[in-house]
C-alpha atoms as a PDB file:
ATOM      1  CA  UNK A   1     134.729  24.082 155.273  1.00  0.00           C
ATOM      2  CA  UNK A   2     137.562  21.207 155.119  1.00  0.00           C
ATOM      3  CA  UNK A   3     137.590  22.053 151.419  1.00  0.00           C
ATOM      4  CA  UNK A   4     137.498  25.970 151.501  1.00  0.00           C
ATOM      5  CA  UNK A   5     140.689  24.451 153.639  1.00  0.00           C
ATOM      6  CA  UNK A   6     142.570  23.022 151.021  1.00  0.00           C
ATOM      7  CA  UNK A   7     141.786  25.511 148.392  1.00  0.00           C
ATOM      8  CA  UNK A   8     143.354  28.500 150.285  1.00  0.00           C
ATOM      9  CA  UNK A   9     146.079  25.903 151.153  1.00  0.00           C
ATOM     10  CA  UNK A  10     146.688  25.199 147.380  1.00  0.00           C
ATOM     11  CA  UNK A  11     146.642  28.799 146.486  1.00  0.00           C
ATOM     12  CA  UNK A  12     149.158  29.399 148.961  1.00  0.00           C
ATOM     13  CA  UNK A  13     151.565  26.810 147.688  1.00  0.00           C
ATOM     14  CA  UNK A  14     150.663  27.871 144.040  1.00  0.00           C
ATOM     15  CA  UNK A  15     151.209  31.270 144.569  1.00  0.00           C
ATOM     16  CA  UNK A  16     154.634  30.487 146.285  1.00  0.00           C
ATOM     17  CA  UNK A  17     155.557  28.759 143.345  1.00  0.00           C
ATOM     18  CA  UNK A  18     154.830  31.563 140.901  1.00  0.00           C
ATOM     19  CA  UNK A  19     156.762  34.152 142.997  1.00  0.00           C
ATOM     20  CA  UNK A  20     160.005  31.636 143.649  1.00  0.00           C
ATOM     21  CA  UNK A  21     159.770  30.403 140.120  1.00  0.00           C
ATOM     22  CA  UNK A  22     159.030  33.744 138.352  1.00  0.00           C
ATOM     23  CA  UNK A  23     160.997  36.602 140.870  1.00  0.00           C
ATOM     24  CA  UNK A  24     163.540  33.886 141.639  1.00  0.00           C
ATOM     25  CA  UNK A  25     164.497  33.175 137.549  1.00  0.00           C
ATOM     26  CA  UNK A  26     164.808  37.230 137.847  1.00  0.00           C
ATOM     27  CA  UNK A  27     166.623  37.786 140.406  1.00  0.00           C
ATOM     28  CA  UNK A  28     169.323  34.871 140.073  1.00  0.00           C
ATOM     29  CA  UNK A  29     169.211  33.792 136.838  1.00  0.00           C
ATOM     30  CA  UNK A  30     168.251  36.413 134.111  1.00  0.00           C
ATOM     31  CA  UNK A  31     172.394  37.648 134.589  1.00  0.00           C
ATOM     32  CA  UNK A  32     173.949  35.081 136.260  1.00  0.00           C
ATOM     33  CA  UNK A  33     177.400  34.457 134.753  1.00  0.00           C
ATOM     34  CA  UNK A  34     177.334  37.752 132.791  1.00  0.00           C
ATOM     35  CA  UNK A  35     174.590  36.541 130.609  1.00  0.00           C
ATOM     36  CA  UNK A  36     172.297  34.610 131.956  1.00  0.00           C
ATOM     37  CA  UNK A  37     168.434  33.555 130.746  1.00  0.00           C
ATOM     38  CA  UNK A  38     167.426  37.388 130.376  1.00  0.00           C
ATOM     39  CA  UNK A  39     164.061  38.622 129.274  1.00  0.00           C
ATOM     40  CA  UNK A  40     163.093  35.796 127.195  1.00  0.00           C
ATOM     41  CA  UNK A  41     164.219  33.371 130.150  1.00  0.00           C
ATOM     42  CA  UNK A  42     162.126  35.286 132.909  1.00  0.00           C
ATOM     43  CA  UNK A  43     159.071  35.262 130.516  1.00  0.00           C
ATOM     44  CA  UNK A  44     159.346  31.213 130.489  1.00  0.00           C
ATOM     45  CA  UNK A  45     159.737  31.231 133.756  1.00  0.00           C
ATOM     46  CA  UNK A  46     156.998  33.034 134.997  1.00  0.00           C
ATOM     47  CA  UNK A  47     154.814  30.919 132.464  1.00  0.00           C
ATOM     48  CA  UNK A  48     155.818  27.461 133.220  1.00  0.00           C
ATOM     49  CA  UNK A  49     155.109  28.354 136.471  1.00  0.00           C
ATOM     50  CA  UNK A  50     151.599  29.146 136.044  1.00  0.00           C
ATOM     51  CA  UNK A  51     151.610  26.205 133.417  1.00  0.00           C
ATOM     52  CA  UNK A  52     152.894  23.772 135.898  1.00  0.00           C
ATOM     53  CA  UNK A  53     151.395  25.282 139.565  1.00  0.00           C
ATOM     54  CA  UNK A  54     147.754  24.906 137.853  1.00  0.00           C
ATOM     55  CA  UNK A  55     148.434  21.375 136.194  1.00  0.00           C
ATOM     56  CA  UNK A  56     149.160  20.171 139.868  1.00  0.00           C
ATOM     57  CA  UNK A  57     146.608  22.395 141.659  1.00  0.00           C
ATOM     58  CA  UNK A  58     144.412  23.571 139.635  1.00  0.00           C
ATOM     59  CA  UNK A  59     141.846  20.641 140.229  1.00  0.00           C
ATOM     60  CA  UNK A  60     142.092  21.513 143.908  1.00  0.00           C
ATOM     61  CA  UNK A  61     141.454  25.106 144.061  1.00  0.00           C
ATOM     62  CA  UNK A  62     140.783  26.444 140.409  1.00  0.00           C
ATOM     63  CA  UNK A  63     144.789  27.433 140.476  1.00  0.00           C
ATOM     64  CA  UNK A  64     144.206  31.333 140.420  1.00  0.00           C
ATOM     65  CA  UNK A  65     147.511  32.536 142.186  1.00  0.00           C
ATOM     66  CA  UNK A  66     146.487  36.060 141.361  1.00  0.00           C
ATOM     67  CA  UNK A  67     144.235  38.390 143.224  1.00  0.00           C
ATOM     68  CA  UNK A  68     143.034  39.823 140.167  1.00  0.00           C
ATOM     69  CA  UNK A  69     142.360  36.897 139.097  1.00  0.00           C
ATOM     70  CA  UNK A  70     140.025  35.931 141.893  1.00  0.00           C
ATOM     71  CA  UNK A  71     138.340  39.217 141.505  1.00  0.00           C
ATOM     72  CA  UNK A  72     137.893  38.666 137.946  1.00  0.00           C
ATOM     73  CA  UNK A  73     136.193  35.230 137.882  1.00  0.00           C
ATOM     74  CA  UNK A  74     133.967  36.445 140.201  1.00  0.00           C
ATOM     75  CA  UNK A  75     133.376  39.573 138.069  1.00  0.00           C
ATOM     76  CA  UNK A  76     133.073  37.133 135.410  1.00  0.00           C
ATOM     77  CA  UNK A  77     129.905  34.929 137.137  1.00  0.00           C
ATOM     78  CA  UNK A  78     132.819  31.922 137.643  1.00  0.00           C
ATOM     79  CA  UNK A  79     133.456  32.315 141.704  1.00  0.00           C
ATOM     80  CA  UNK A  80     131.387  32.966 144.775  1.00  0.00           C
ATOM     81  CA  UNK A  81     131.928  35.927 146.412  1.00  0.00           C
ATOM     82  CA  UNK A  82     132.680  34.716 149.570  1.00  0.00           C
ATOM     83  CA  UNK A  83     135.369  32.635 148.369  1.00  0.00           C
ATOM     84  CA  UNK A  84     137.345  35.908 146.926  1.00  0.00           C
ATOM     85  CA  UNK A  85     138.926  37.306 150.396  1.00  0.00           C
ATOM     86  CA  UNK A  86     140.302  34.098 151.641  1.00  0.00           C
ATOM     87  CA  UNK A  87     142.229  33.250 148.074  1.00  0.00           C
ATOM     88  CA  UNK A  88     143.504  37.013 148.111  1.00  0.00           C
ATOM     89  CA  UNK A  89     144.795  36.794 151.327  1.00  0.00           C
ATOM     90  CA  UNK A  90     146.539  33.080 151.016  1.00  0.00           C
ATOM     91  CA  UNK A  91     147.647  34.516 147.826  1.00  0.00           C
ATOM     92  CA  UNK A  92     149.080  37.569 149.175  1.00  0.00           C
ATOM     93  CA  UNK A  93     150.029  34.925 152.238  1.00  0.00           C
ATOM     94  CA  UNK A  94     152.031  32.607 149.540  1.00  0.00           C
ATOM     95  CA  UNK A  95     153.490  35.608 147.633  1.00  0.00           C
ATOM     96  CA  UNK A  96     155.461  37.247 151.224  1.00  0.00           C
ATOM     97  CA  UNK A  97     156.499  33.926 152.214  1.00  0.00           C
ATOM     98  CA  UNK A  98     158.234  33.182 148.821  1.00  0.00           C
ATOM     99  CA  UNK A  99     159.644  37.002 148.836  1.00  0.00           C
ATOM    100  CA  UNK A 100     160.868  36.714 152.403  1.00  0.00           C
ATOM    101  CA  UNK A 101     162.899  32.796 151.195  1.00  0.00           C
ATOM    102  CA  UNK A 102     164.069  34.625 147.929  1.00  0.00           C
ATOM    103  CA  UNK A 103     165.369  37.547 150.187  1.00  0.00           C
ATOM    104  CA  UNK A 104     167.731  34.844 152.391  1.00  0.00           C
ATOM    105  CA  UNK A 105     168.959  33.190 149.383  1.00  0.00           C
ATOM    106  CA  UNK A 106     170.016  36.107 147.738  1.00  0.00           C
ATOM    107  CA  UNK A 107     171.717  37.249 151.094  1.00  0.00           C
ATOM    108  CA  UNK A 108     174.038  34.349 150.142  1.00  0.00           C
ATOM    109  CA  UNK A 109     175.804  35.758 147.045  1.00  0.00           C
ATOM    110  CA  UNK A 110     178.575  37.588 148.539  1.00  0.00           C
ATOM    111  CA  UNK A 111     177.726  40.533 145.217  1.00  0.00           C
ATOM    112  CA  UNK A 112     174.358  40.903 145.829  1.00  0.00           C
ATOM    113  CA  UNK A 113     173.210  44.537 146.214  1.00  0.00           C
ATOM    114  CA  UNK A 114     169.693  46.081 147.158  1.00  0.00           C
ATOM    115  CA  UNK A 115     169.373  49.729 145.564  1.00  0.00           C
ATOM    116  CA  UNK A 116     166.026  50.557 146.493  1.00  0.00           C
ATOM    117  CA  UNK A 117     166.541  53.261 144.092  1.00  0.00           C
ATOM    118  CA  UNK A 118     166.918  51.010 141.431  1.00  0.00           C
ATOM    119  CA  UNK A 119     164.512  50.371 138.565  1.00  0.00           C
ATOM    120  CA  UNK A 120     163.656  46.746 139.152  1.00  0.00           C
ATOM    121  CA  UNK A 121     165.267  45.956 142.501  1.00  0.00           C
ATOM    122  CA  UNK A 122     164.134  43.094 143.749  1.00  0.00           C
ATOM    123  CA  UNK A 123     162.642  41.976 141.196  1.00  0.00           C
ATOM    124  CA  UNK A 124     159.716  44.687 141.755  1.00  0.00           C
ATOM    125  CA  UNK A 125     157.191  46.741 139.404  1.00  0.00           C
ATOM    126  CA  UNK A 126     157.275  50.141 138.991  1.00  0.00           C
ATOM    127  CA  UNK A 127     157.046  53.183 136.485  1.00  0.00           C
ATOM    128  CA  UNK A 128     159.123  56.733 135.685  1.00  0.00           C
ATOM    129  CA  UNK A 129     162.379  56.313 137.641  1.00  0.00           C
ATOM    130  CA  UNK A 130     161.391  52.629 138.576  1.00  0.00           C
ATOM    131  CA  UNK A 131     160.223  51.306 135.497  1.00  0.00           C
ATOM    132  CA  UNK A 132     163.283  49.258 133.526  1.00  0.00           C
ATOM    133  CA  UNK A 133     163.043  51.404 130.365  1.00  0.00           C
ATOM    134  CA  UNK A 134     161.729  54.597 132.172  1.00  0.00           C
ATOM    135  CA  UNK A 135     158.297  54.924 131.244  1.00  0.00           C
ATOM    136  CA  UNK A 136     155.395  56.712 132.407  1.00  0.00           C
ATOM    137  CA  UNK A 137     152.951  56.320 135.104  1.00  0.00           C
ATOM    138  CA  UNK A 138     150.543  56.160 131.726  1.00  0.00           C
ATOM    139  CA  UNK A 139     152.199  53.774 130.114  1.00  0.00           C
ATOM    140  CA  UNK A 140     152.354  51.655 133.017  1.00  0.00           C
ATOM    141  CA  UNK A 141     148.736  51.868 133.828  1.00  0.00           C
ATOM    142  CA  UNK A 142     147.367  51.884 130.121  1.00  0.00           C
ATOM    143  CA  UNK A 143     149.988  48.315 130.013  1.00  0.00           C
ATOM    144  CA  UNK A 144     148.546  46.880 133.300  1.00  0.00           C
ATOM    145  CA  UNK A 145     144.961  46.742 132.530  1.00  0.00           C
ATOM    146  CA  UNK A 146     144.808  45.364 128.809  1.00  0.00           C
ATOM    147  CA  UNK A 147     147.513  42.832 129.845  1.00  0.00           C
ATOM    148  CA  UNK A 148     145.272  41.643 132.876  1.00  0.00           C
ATOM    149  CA  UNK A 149     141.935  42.130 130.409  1.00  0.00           C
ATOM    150  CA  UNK A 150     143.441  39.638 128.460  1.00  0.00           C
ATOM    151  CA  UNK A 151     144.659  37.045 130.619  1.00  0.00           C
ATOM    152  CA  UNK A 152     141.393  36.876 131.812  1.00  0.00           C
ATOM    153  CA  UNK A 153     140.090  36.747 128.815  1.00  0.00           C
ATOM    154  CA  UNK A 154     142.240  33.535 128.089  1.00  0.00           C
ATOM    155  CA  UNK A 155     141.672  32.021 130.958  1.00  0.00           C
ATOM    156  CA  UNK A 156     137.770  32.405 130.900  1.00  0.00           C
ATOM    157  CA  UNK A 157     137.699  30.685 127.249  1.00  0.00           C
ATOM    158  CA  UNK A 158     140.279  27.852 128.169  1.00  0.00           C
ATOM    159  CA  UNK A 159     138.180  27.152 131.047  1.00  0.00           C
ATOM    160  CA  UNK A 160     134.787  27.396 129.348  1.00  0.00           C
ATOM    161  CA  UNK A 161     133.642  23.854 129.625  1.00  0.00           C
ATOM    162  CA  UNK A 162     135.635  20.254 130.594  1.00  0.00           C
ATOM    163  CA  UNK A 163     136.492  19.553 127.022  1.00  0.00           C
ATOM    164  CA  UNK A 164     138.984  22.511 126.968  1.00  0.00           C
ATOM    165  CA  UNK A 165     140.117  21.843 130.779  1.00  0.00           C
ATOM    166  CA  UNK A 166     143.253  19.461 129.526  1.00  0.00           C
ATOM    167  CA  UNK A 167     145.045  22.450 127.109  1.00  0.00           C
ATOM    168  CA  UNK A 168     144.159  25.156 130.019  1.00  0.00           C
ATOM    169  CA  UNK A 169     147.266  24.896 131.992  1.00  0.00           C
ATOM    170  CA  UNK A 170     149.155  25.417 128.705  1.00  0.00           C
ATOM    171  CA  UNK A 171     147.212  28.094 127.072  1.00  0.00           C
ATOM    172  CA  UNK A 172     147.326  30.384 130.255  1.00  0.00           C
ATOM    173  CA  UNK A 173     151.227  29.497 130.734  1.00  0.00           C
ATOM    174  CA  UNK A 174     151.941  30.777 127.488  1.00  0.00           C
ATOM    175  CA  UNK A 175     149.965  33.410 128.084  1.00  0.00           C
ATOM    176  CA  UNK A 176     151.575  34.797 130.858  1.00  0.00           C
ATOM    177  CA  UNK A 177     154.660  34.001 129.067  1.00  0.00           C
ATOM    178  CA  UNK A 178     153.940  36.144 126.019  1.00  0.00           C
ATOM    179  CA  UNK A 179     152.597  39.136 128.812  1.00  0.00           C
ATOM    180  CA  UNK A 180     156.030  39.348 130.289  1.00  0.00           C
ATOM    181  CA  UNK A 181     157.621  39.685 126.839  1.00  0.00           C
ATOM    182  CA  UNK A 182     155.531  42.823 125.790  1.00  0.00           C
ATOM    183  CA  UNK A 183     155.841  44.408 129.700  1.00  0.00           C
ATOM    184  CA  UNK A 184     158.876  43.364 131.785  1.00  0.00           C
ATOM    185  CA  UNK A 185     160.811  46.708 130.027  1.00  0.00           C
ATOM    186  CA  UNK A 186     157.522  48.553 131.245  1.00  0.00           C
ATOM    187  CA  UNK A 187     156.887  47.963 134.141  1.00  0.00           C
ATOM    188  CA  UNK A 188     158.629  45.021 134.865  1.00  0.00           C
ATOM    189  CA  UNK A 189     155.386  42.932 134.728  1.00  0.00           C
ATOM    190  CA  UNK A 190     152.642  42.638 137.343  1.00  0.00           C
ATOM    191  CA  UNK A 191     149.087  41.831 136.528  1.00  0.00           C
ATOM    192  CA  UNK A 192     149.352  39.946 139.462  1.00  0.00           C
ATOM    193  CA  UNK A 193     149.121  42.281 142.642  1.00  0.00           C
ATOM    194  CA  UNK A 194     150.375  39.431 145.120  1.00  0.00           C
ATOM    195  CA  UNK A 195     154.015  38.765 143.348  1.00  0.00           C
ATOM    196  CA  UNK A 196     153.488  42.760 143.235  1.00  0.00           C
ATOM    197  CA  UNK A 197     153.575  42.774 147.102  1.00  0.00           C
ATOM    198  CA  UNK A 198     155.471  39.609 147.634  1.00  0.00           C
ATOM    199  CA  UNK A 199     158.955  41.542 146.254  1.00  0.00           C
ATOM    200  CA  UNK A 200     158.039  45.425 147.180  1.00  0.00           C
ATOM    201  CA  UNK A 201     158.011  44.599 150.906  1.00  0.00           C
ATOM    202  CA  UNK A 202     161.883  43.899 150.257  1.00  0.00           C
ATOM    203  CA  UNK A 203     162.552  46.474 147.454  1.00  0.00           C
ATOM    204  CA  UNK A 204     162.552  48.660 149.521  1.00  0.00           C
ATOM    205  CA  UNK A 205     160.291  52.375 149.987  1.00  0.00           C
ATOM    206  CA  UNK A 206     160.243  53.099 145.964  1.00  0.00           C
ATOM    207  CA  UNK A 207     159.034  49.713 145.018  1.00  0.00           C
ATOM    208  CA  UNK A 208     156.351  50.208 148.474  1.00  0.00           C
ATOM    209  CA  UNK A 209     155.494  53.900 147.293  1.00  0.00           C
ATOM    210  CA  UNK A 210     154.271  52.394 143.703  1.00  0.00           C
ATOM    211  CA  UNK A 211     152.310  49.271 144.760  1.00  0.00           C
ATOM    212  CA  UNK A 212     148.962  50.655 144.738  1.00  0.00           C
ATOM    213  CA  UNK A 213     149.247  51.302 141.216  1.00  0.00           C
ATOM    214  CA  UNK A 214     150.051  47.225 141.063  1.00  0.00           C
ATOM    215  CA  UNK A 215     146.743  46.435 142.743  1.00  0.00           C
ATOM    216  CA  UNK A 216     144.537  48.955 140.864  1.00  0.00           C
ATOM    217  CA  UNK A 217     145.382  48.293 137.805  1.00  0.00           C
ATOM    218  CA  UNK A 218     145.173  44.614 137.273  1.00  0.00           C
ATOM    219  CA  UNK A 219     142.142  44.543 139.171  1.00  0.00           C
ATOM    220  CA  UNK A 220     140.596  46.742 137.070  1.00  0.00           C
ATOM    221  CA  UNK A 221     142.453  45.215 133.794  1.00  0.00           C
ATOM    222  CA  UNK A 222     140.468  41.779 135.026  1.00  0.00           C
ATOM    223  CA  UNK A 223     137.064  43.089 135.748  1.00  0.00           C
ATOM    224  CA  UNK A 224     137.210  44.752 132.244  1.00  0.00           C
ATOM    225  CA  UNK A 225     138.252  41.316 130.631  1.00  0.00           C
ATOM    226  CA  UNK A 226     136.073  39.079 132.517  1.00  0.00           C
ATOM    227  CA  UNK A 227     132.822  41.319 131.989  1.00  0.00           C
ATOM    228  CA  UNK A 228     133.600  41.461 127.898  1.00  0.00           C
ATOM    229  CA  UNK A 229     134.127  37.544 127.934  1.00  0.00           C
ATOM    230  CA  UNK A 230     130.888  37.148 130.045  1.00  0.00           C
ATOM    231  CA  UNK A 231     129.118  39.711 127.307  1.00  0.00           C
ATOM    232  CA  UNK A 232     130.201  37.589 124.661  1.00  0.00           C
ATOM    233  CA  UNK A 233     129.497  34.207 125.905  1.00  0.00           C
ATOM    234  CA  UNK A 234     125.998  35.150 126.332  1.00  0.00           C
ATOM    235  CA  UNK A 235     125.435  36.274 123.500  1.00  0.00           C
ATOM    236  CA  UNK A 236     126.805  33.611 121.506  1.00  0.00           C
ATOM    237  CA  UNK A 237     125.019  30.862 120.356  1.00  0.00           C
ATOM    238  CA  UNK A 238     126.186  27.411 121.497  1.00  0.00           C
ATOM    239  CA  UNK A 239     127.083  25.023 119.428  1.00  0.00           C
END
């Protein structure tokens, strides 16, 4: 019990981290002094905080920091099932409390504007109207589950066995990294449905009005992957 303690705990923080880290570099950095990190800096962000969060944490709690994530390992034969509500929810938990922080700094810049109409306000997901480079609710959803597929994917070889467990951090960093680079003019990136939820809650109704689509489809996108990786690993022989 004291350790199912620290593990939510740790997810929480991680989580936080991702979200300030990730929506933060977004929202104050990627134009910040009319240029600004942009895509390319966002993508690092979001990475090195997934690289960083699980080098500190991940020998606490398994450094998930992603609902679908969760769900996947457990699809995947890697996490109890009764350990899969309480990350969710102190992921979700870690996500709203970095959203709600992110929302009072921003408050501070004297030319910071909400359009809730906006593609991308607040740093949230969406598709058609609300996608960044308008595209469809197909494009988001088809985008959303092979990007998830594959970060589990990545993160269920990297963490196959103790040997690999040093390079893990860094493989599933980059991996993220090189997920927002294909999808932030998509959809802005998910495949995480607790930064999803962390930002829509102050985006506004549009952002609110999509987020089921940014729970379904990474969920499903890391079942997929984490059943094909457990398919494969059984039937290939060890060395």
């Amino acid at each position: 019990m004291k350790k199912t303690c620290y593990c939510v705990l740790a997810e929480v923080i991680g989580t936080f981290w991702l979200v300030l880290g990730g929506c933060g570099s977004a929202l104050i950095a990627a134009h910040a002094g009319g240029g600004g990190i942009g895509l390319l800096g966002v993508s690092l962000a979001f990475g090195l905080t997934v690289l960083t969060g699980a080098a500190a944490l991940g020998h606490i709690s398994g450094g998930h920091f992603n609902p679908a994530v969760s769900i996947g390992l457990w699809a995947g034969g890697r996490f109890g099932a009764a350990r899969v509500l309480p990350y969710v929810l102190a992921q979700v938990a870690g996500g709203l409390l970095a959203g709600f922080a992110l929302f009072n700094i921003v408050q501070g810049d004297p030319w910071f504007l909400l359009d809730p109409t906006a593609p991308g306000a607040f740093a949230s997901n969406g598709f058609g109207p609300l996608s960044p480079g308008g595209y469809s609710l197909t494009s988001a959803v088809i985008t959303e589950v092979i990007l998830t597929a594959m970060f589990l994917i990545v993160i269920m070889g990297v963490t196959r066995n103790r040997a690999k467990g040093s390079i893990a951090p860094l493989a599933i960093g980059g991996a993220l990294t090189l997920i927002h680079l294909i999808s932030i003019p998509i959809t802005n990136t998910s495949v995480n449905p607790a930064r999803s939820t962390a930002v829509a809650v102050f985006a506004g109704p549009g952002a609110m009005s999509q987020l089921w689509l940014f729970w379904l489809a990474p969920i499903a996108g890391a079942v997929i992957g984490a059943l094909l990786y457990r398919l494969m690993d059984r039937n290939t022989p060890q060395a």
